[in-house]
Protein backbone atom coordinates (compact mmCIF):
# COMPACT_ATOMS: atom_id res chain seq x y z
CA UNK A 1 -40.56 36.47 -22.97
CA UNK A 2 -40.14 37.27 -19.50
CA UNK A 3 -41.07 40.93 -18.78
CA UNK A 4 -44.06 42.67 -20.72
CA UNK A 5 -41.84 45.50 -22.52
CA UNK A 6 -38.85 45.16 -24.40
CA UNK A 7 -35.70 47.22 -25.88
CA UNK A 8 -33.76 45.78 -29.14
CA UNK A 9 -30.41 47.04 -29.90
CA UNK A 10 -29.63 45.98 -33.58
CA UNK A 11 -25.87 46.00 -34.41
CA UNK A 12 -25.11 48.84 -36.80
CA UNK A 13 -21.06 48.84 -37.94
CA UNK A 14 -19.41 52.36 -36.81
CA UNK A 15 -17.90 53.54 -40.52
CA UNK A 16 -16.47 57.04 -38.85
CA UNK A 17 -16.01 59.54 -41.24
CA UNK A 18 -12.24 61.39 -41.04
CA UNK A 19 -14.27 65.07 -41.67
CA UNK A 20 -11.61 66.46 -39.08
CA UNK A 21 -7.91 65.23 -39.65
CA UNK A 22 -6.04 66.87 -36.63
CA UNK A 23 -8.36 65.22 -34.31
CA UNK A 24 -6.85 62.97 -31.46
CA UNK A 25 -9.64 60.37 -33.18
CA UNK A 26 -8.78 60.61 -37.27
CA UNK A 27 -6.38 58.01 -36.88
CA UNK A 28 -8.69 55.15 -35.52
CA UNK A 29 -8.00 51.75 -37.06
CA UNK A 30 -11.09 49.30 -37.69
CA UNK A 31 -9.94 47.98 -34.52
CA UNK A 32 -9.96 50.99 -32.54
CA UNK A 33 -14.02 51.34 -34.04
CA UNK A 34 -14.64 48.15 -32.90
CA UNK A 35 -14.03 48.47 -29.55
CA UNK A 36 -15.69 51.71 -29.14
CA UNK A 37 -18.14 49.96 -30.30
CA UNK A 38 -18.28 47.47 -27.62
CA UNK A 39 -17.73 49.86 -24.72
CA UNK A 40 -20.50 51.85 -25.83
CA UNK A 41 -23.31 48.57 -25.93
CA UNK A 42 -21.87 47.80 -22.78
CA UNK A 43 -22.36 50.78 -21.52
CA UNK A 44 -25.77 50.98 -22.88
CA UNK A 45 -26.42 47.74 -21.60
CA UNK A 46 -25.74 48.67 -18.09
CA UNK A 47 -28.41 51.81 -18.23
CA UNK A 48 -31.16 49.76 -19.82
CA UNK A 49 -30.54 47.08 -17.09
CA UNK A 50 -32.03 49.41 -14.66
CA UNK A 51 -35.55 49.69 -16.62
CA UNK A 52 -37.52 47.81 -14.52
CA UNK A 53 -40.39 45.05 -16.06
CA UNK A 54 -38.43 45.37 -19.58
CA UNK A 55 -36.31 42.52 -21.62
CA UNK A 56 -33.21 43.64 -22.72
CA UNK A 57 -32.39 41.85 -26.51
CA UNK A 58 -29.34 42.15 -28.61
CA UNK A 59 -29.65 40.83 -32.62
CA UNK A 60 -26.20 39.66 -33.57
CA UNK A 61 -24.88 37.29 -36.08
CA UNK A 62 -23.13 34.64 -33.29
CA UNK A 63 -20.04 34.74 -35.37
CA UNK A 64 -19.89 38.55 -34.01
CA UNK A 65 -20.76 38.29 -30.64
CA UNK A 66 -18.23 36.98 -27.88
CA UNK A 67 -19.37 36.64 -24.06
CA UNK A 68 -16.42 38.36 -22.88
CA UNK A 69 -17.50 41.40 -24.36
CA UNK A 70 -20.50 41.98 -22.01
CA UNK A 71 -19.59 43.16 -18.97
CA UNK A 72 -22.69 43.23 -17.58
CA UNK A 73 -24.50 40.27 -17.47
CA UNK A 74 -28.13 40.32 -16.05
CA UNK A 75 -31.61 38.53 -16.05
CA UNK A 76 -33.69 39.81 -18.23
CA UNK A 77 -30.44 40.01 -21.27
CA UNK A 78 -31.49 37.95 -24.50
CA UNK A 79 -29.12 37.23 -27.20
CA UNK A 80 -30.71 36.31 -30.56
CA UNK A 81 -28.63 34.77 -33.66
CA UNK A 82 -29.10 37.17 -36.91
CA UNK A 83 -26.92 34.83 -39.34
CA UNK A 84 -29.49 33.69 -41.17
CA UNK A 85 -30.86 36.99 -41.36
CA UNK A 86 -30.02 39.50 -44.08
CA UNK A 87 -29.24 42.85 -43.25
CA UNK A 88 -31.47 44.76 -44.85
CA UNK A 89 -34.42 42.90 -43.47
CA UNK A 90 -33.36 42.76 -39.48
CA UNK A 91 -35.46 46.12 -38.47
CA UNK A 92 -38.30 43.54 -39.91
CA UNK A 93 -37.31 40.55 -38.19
CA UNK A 94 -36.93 42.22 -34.97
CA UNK A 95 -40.35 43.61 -35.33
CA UNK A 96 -42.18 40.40 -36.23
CA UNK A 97 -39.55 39.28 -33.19
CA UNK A 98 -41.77 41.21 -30.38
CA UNK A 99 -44.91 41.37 -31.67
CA UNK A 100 -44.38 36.83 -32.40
CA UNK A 101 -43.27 36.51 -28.41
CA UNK A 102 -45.97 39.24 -27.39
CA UNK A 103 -44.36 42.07 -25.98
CA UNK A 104 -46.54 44.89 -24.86
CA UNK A 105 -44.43 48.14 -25.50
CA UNK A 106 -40.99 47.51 -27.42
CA UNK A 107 -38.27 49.93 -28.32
CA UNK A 108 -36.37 49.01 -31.02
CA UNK A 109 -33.10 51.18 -31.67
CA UNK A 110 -30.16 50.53 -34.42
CA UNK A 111 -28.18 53.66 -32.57
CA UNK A 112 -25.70 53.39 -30.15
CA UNK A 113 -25.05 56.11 -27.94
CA UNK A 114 -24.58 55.48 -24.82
CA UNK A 115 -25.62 58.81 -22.83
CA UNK A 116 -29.16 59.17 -23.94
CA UNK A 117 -30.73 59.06 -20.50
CA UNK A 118 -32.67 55.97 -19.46
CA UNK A 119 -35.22 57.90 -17.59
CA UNK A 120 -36.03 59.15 -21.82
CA UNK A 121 -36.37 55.06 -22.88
CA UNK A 122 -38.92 54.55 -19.26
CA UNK A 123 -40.68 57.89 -20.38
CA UNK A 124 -41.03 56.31 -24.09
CA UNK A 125 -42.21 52.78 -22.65
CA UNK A 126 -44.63 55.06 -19.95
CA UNK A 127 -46.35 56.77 -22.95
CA UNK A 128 -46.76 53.83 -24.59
CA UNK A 129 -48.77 52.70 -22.13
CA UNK A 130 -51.71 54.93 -23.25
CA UNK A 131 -54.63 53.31 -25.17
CA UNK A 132 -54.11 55.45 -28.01
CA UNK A 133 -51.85 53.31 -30.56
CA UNK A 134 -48.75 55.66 -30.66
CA UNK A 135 -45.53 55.03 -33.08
CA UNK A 136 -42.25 57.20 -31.91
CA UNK A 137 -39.94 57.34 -34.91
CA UNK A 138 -36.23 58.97 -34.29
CA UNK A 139 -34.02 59.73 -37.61
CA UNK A 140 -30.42 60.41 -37.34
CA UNK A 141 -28.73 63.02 -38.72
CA UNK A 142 -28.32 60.99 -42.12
CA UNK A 143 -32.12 60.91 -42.05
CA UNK A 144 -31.72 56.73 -41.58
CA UNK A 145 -33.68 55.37 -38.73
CA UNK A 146 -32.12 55.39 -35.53
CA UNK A 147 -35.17 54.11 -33.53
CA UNK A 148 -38.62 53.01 -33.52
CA UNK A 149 -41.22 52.25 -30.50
CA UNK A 150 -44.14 50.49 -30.77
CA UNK A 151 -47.17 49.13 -28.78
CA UNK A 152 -48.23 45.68 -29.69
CA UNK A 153 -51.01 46.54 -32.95
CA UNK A 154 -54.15 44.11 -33.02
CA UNK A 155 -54.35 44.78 -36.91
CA UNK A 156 -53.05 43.42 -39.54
CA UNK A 157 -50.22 46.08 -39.60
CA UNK A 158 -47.02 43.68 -39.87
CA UNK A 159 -48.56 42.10 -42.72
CA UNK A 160 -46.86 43.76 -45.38
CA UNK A 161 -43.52 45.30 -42.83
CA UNK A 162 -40.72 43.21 -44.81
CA UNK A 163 -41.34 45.68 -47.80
CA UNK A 164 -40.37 48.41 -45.91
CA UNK A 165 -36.63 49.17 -44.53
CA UNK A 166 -35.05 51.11 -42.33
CA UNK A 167 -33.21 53.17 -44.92
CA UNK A 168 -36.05 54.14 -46.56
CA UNK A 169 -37.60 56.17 -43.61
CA UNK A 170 -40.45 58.11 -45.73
CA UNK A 171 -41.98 54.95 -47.20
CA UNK A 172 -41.31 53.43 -43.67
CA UNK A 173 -43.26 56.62 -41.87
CA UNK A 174 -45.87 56.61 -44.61
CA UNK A 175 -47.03 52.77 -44.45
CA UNK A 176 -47.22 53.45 -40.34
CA UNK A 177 -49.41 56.46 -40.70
CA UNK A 178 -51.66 54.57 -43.66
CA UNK A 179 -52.72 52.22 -40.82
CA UNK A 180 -53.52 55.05 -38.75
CA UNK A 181 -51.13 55.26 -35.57
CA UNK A 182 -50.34 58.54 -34.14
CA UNK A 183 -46.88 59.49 -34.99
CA UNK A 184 -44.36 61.46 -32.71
CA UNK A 185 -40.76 62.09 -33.55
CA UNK A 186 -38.37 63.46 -30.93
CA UNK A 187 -36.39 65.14 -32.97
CA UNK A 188 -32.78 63.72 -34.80
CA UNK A 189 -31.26 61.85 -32.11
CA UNK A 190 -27.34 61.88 -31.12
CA UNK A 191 -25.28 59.77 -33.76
CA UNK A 192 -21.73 58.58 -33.82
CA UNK A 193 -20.91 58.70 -37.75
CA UNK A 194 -17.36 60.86 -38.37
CA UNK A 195 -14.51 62.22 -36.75
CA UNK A 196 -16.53 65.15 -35.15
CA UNK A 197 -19.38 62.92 -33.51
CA UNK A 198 -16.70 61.65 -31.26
CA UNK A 199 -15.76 64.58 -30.15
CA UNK A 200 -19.28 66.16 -29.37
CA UNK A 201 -19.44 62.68 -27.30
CA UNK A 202 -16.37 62.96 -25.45
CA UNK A 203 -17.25 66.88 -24.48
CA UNK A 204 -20.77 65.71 -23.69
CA UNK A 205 -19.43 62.60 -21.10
CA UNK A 206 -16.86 65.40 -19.63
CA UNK A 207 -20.05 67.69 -18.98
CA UNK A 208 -21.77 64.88 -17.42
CA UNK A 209 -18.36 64.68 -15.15
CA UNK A 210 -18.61 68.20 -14.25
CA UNK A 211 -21.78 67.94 -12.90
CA UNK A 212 -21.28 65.07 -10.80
CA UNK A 213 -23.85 62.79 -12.88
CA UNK A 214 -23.69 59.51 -13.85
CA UNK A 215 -21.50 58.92 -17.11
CA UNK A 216 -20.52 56.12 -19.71
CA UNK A 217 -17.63 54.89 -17.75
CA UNK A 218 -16.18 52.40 -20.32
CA UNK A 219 -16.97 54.92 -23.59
CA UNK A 220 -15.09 57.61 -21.76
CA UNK A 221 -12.36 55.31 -20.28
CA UNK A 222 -11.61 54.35 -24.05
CA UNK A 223 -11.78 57.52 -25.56
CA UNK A 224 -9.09 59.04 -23.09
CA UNK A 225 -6.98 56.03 -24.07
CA UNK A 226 -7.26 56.56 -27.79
CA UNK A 227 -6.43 60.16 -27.52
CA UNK A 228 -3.05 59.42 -25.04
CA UNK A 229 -2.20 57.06 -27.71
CA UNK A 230 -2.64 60.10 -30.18
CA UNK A 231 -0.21 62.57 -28.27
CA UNK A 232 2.35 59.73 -27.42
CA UNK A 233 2.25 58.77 -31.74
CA UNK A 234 2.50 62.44 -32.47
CA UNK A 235 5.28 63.46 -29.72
CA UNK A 236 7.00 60.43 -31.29
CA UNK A 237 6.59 61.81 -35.04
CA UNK A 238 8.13 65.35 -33.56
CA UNK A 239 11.09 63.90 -31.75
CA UNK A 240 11.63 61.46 -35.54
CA UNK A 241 11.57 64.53 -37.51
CA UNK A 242 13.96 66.60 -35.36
CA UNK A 243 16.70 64.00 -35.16
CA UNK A 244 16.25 63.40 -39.25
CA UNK A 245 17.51 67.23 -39.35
């Protein structure tokens, strides 16, 4: 541990759903949904840097994770190794992680998006701050967990966490509220999980453009790239068709 707060980002795959087919983005290959997915924790990366007094720590089986991929290397980064760890228990692990190395106030999120602003993740680690013992629990839109924040508990309240998972987020709500916290949810938080999200992204970055704020440079960069690829495909399936007639 080197700072007293910490944010987790917990790989989660990107399985887009094709709900719209004439989208510039129906066509990506598992390729293609990798490397959004890279240029998003990159980009992620790069905003939580900027949270001062707070360790930044990725969970990802080593056979996943390749140096080159962060661009953004800094000080207070941690990589741990999940490839001993099963999947369904890593919300767990990375719970008993913080609370084993004694962080103070931890966020832990298995979302990326990378244009939730980081003054929202300093706000969440401010709050936590509070002597009250506060839990912050936001679902996605499939109603899975897309983050959790935590203070440090001096009960026995991690006992009995590796029977609850993240998919199950009533029995995971209920066991938090049994041991009396105070619970706040934010709301469903922004998601990327079909066709559509991508586009509600893209449109959301090009806002941020508009009004002259600070954007996901690498998200966007890649997303303008996948959709030239789109027209060039498509022009090329048009000029194909009219020389077969």
């Amino acid at each position: 541990m080197r700072n007293k707060n910490s944010i987790v980002l917990l790989t989660r795959e990107f399985n887009i759903q094709r709900n719209i087919t004439d989208s510039p983005f129906s066509g990506l290959s598992w390729e293609d949904t990798e490397m959004l997915s890279i240029a998003i924790l990159n980009d992620m990366l790069m905003g939580f840097s900027e949270i001062p007094e707070t360790d930044v720590i990725l969970f990802i089986k080593n056979s996943e994770f390749k140096k080159n991929y962060i661009q953004y290397p800094f000080e207070n980064f941690i990589v741990i190794d999940t490839q001993a760890v099963n999947d369904n228990q890593m919300l767990n692990y990375a719970i008993n992680y913080v609370s084993d190395n004694g962080y103070r106030r931890n966020i832990i999120t298995m979302n990326y998006y990378p244009i939730c602003d980081t003054t929202f993740y300093k706000n969440v680690l401010l709050f936590l701050a509070d002597e009250q013992e506060y839990l912050f629990i936001a679902p996605l839109k499939d109603l899975t967990l897309g983050m959790v924040a935590l203070r440090d508990i001096h009960k026995n309240i991690f006992n009995n966490i590796t029977e609850v998972q993240a998919n199950e987020i009533e029995k995971f709500v209920e066991y938090f509220i049994s041991n009396d916290l105070y619970l706040i949810t934010p709301g469903i938080i922004p998601s990327i999980m079909d066709v559509s999200d991508i586009i509600d992204l893209k449109f959301a970055i090009e806002k941020l453009i508009r009004l002259k704020l600070k954007y996901p440079q690498n998200t966007y960069n890649l997303l303008r790239q996948f959709e030239k690829k789109h027209i060039i495909k498509k022009n090329n399936e048009t000029r194909n068709i009219r020389r077969y007639f």
